[in-house]
Protein backbone atom coordinates (compact mmCIF):
# COMPACT_ATOMS: atom_id res chain seq x y z
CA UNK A 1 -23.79 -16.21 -10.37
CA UNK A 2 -20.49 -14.30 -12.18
CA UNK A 3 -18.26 -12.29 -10.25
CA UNK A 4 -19.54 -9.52 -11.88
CA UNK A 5 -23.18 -10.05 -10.46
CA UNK A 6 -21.96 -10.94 -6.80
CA UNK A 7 -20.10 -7.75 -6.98
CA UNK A 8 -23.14 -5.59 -7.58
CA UNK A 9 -25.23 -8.14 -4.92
CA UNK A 10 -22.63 -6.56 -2.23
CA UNK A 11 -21.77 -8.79 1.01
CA UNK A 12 -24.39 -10.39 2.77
CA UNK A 13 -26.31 -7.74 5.48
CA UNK A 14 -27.27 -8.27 8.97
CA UNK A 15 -30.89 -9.09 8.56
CA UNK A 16 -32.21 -10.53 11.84
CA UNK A 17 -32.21 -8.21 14.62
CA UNK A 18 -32.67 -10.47 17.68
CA UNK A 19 -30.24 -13.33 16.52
CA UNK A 20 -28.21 -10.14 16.14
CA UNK A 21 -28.60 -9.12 19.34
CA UNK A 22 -27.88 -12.74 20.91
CA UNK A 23 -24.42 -12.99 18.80
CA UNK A 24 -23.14 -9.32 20.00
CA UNK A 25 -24.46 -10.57 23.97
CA UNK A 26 -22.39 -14.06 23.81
CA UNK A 27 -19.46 -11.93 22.16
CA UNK A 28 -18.80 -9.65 24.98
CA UNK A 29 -19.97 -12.38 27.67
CA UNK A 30 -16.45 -14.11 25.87
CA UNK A 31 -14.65 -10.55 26.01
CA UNK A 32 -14.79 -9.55 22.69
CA UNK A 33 -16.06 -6.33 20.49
CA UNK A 34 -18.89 -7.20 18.25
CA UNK A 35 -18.02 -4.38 16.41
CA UNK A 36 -14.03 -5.77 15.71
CA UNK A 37 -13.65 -6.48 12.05
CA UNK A 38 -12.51 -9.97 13.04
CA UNK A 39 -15.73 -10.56 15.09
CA UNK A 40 -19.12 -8.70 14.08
CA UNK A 41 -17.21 -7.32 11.03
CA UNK A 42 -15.94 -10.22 9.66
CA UNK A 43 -18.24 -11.36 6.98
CA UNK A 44 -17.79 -8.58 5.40
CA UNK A 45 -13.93 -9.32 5.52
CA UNK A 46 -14.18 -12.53 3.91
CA UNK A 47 -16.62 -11.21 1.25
CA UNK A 48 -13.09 -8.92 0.22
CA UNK A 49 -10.91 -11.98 0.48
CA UNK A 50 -12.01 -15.77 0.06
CA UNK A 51 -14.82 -15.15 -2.00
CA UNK A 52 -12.49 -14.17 -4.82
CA UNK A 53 -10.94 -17.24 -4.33
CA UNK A 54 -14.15 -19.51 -5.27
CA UNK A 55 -14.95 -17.07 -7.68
CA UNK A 56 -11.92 -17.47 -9.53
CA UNK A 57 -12.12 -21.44 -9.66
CA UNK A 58 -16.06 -22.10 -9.92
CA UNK A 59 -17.61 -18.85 -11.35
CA UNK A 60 -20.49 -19.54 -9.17
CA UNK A 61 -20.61 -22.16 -6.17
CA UNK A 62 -24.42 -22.28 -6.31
CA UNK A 63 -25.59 -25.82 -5.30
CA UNK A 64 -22.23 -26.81 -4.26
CA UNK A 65 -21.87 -28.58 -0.74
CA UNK A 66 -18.80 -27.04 0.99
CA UNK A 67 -17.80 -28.27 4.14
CA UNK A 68 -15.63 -25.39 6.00
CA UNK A 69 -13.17 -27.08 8.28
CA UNK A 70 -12.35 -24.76 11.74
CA UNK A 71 -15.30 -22.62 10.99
CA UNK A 72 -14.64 -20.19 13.53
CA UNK A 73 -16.95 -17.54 13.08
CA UNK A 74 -18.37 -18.84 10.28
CA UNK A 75 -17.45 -16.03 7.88
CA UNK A 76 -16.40 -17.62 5.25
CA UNK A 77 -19.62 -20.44 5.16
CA UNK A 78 -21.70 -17.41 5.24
CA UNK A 79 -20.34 -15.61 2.10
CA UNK A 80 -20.36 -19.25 0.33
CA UNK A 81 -23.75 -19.02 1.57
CA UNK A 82 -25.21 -16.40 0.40
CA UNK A 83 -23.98 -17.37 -3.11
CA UNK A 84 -25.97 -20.11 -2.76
CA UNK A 85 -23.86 -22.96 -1.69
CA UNK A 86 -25.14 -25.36 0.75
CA UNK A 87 -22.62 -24.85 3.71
CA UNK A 88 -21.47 -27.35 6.70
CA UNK A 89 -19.32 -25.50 9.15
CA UNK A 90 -17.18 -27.49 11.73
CA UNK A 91 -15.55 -26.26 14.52
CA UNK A 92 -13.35 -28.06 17.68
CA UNK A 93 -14.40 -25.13 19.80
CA UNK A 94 -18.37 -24.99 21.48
CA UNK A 95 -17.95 -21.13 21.92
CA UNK A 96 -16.81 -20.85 17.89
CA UNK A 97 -19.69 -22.89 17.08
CA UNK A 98 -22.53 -20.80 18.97
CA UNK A 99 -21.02 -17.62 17.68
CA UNK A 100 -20.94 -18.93 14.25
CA UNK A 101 -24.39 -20.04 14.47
CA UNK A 102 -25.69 -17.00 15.48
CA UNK A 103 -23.96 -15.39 13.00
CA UNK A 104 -25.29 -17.33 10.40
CA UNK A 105 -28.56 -16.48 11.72
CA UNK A 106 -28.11 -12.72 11.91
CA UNK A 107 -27.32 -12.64 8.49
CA UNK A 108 -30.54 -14.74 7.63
CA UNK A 109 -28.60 -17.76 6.16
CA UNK A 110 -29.45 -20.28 9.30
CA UNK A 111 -31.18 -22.64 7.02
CA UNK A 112 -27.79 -22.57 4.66
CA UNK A 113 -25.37 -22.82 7.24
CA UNK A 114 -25.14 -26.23 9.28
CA UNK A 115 -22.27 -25.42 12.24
CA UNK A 116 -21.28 -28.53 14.26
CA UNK A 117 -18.83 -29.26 17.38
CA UNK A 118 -16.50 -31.54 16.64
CA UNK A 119 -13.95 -32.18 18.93
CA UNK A 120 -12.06 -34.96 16.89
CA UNK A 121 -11.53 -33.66 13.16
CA UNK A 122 -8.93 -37.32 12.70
CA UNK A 123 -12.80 -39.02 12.44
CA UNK A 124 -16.07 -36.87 10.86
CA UNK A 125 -19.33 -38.01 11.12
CA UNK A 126 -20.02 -37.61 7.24
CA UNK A 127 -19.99 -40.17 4.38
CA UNK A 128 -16.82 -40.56 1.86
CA UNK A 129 -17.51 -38.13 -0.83
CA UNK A 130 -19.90 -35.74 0.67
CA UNK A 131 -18.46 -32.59 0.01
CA UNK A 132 -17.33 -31.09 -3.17
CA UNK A 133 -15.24 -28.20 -1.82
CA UNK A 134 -13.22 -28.12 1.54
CA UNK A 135 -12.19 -24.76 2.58
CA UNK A 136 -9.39 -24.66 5.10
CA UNK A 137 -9.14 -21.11 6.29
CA UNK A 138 -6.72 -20.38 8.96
CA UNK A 139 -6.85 -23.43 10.34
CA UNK A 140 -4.58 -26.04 9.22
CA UNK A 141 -1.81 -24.15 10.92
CA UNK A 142 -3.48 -24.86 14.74
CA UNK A 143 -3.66 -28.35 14.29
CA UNK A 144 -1.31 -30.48 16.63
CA UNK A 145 1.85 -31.52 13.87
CA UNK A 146 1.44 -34.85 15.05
CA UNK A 147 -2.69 -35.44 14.23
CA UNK A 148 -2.06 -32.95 10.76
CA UNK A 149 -1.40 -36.18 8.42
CA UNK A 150 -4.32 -37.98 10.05
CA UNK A 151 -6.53 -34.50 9.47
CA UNK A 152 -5.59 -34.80 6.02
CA UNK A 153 -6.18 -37.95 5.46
CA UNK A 154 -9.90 -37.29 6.83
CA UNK A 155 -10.42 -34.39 4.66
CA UNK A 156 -9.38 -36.76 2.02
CA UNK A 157 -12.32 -39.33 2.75
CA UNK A 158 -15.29 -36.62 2.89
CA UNK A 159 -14.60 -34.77 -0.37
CA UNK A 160 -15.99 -36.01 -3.54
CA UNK A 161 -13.66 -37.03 -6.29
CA UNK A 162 -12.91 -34.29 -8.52
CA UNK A 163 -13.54 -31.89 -5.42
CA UNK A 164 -11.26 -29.52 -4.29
CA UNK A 165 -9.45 -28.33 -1.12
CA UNK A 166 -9.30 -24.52 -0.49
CA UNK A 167 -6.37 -23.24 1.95
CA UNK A 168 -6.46 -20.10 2.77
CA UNK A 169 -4.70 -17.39 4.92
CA UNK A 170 -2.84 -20.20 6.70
CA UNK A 171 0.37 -18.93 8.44
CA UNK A 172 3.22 -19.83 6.65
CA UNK A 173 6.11 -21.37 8.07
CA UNK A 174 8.91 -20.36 5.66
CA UNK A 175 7.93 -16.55 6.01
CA UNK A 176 10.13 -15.10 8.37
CA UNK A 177 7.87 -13.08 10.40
CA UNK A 178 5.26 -15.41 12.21
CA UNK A 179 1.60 -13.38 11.29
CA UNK A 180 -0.01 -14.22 14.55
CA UNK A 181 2.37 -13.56 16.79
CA UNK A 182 4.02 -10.95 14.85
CA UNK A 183 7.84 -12.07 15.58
CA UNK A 184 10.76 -12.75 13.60
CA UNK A 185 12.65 -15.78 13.21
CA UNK A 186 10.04 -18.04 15.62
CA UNK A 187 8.62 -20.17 13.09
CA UNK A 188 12.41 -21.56 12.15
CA UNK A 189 13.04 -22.71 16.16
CA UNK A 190 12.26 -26.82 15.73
CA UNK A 191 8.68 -27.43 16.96
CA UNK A 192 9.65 -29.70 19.46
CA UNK A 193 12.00 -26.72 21.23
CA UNK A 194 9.19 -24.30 20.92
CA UNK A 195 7.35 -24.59 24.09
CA UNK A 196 10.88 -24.57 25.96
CA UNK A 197 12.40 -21.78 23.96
CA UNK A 198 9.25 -19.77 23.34
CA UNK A 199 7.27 -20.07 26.07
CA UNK A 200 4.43 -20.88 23.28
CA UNK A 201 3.71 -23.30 20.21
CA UNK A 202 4.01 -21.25 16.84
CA UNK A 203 1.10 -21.44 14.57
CA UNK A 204 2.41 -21.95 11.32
CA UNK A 205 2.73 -24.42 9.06
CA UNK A 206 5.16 -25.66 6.11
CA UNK A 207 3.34 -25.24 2.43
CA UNK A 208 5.84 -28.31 1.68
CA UNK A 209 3.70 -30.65 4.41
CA UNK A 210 0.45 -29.21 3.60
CA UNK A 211 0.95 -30.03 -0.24
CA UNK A 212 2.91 -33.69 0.75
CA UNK A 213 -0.50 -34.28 2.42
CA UNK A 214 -2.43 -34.10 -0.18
CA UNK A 215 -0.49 -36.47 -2.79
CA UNK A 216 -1.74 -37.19 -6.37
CA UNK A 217 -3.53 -33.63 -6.00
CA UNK A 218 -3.72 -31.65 -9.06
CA UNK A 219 -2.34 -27.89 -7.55
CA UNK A 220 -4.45 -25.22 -9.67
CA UNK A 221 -1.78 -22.89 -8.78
CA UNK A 222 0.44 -24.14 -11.50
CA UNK A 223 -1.76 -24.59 -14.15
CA UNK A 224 -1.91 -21.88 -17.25
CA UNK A 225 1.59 -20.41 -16.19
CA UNK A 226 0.40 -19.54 -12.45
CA UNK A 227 -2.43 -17.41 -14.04
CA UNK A 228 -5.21 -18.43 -12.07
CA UNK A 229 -3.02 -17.43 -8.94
CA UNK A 230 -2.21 -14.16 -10.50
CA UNK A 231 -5.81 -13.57 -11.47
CA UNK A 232 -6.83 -14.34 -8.01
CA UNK A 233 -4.10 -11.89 -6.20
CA UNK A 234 -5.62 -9.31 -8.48
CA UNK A 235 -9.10 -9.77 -7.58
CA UNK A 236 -7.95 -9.22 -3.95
CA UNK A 237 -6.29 -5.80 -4.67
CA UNK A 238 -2.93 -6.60 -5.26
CA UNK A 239 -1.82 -4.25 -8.39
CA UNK A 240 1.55 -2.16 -9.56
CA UNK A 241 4.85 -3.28 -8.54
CA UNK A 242 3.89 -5.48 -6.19
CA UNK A 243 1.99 -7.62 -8.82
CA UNK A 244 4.92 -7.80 -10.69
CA UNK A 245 6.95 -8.82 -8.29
CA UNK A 246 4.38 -11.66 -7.39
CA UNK A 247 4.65 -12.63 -11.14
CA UNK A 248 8.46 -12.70 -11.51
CA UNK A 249 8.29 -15.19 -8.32
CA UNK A 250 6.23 -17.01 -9.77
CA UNK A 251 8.09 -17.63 -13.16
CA UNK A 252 11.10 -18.56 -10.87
CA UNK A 253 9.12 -20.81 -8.83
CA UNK A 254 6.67 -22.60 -11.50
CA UNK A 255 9.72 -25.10 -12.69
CA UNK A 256 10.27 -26.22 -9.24
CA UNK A 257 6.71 -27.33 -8.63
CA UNK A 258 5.89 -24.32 -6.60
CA UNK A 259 4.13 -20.58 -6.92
CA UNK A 260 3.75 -17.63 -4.88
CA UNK A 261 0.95 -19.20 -2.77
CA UNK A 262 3.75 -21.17 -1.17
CA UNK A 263 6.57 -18.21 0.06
CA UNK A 264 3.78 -15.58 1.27
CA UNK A 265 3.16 -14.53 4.63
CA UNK A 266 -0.26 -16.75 4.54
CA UNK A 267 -0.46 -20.24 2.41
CA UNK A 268 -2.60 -19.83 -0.96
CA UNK A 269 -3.43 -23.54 -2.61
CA UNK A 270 -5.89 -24.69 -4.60
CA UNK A 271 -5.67 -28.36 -4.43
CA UNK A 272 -8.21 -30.94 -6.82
CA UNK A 273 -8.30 -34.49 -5.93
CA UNK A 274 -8.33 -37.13 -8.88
């Protein structure tokens, strides 16, 4: 399917009325709006984000077996899904992995969307090789610095060769206002201060790290001049003067072995293993 085509199909509907029903019940029994954007609305999110970025690597992921690490929701296994990719949805938290369930169910893609607990993500219950895309979105940030390497190193074992590792909208540690907590200046403090100083644990992460753990990676960011990158900010709205001040960072930065993905607010890399 071409972008062009999943643009005219339009993000996936709510189709299933009683699975419906159960998802917006267990979302206010956990104190939540069904109709927030980031809970009953955000499929439809996704569908104006991520998709755009498997768009702009694969054309179409029909047939493809993603595995989407930290599932949450499932929002972004349910677009995948309903472009015909054959979806496996993990998630450390039980309540995520109801919710994301049912949501795959309301939006009659249960039989594409496998959601799993999985409390230990250091040690998956899948073969080497049995995924050909990983996508990490807003996740990779909320795992412990101290288990990240070994998470890594796991997501490492379960993707095929030639398969490729999606991070997206993962807080950024270099930007200097933190995006979940909306501070300035936190995400510099040394993580081991953080609890002390902070009173909290800041969820970000360094681009440098994520990229170190992921060595002998090809980064698709860099190839054609940082077009792909470009092409993809485009595709997600991003036009006028701000474009071209995304592409003038990106000449600087290209040299250096870096692009824009790495110095915005939230992590963009494209990552292909040998």
């Amino acid at each position: 399917m071409s972008p062009s085509q999943s643009e005219a199909q339009g993000p996936p509907d709510v189709v299933d009325q009683d699975a419906d029903r159960r998802f917006r019940e267990r979302a206010l029994a956990l104190g939540w709006n069904p109709d927030d954007v980031f809970v009953g609305g955000y499929v439809s999110w996704e569908w104006e984000r991520s998709r755009h970025a498997f768009q702009a690597i694969f054309g179409s992921v029909r047939r493809l077996r993603v595995l989407e690490l930290g599932c949450h929701l499932g929002a972004t296994g349910i677009v995948l899904a309903s472009l015909g990719a054959e979806v496996t949805g993990v998630d450390i938290s039980e309540k995520y992995v109801e919710l994301a369930q049912l949501n795959a169910a309301r939006h009659g893609l249960g039989d594409r969307v496998r959601v799993m607990h999985l409390p230990d993500t250091t040690r998956m219950p899948f073969e080497s090789g049995s995924f050909d895309v990983i996508s990490c979105n807003s996740v990779l940030e909320y795992v412990p610095p101290e288990i990240l390497g070994a998470v890594q190193r796991e997501i490492d074992r379960v993707l095929a060769p030639g398969g490729y590792v999606v991070v997206l909208g993962t807080s950024n540690r270099l930007w200097p206002k933190e995006s979940h907590s909306a501070r300035w200046g936190v995400s510099y403090v040394p993580q081991r201060l953080q609890q002390a100083l902070l009173g909290f644990r800041v969820e970000s992460v360094s681009p440098f790290r994520l990229r170190a753990g992921f060595a002998g990676y090809r980064d698709l960011g860099l190839r054609d001049g940082g077009k792909l990158l470009m092409d993809l900010k485009t595709r997600m709205g991003v036009s006028g003067k701000r474009r071209q001040v995304l592409s003038a960072a990106n000449r600087l930065l290209l040299p250096l072995g870096a692009h824009v993905g790495f110095i915005s607010p939230t992590i963009t890399m494209i990552l292909q293993k040998p």
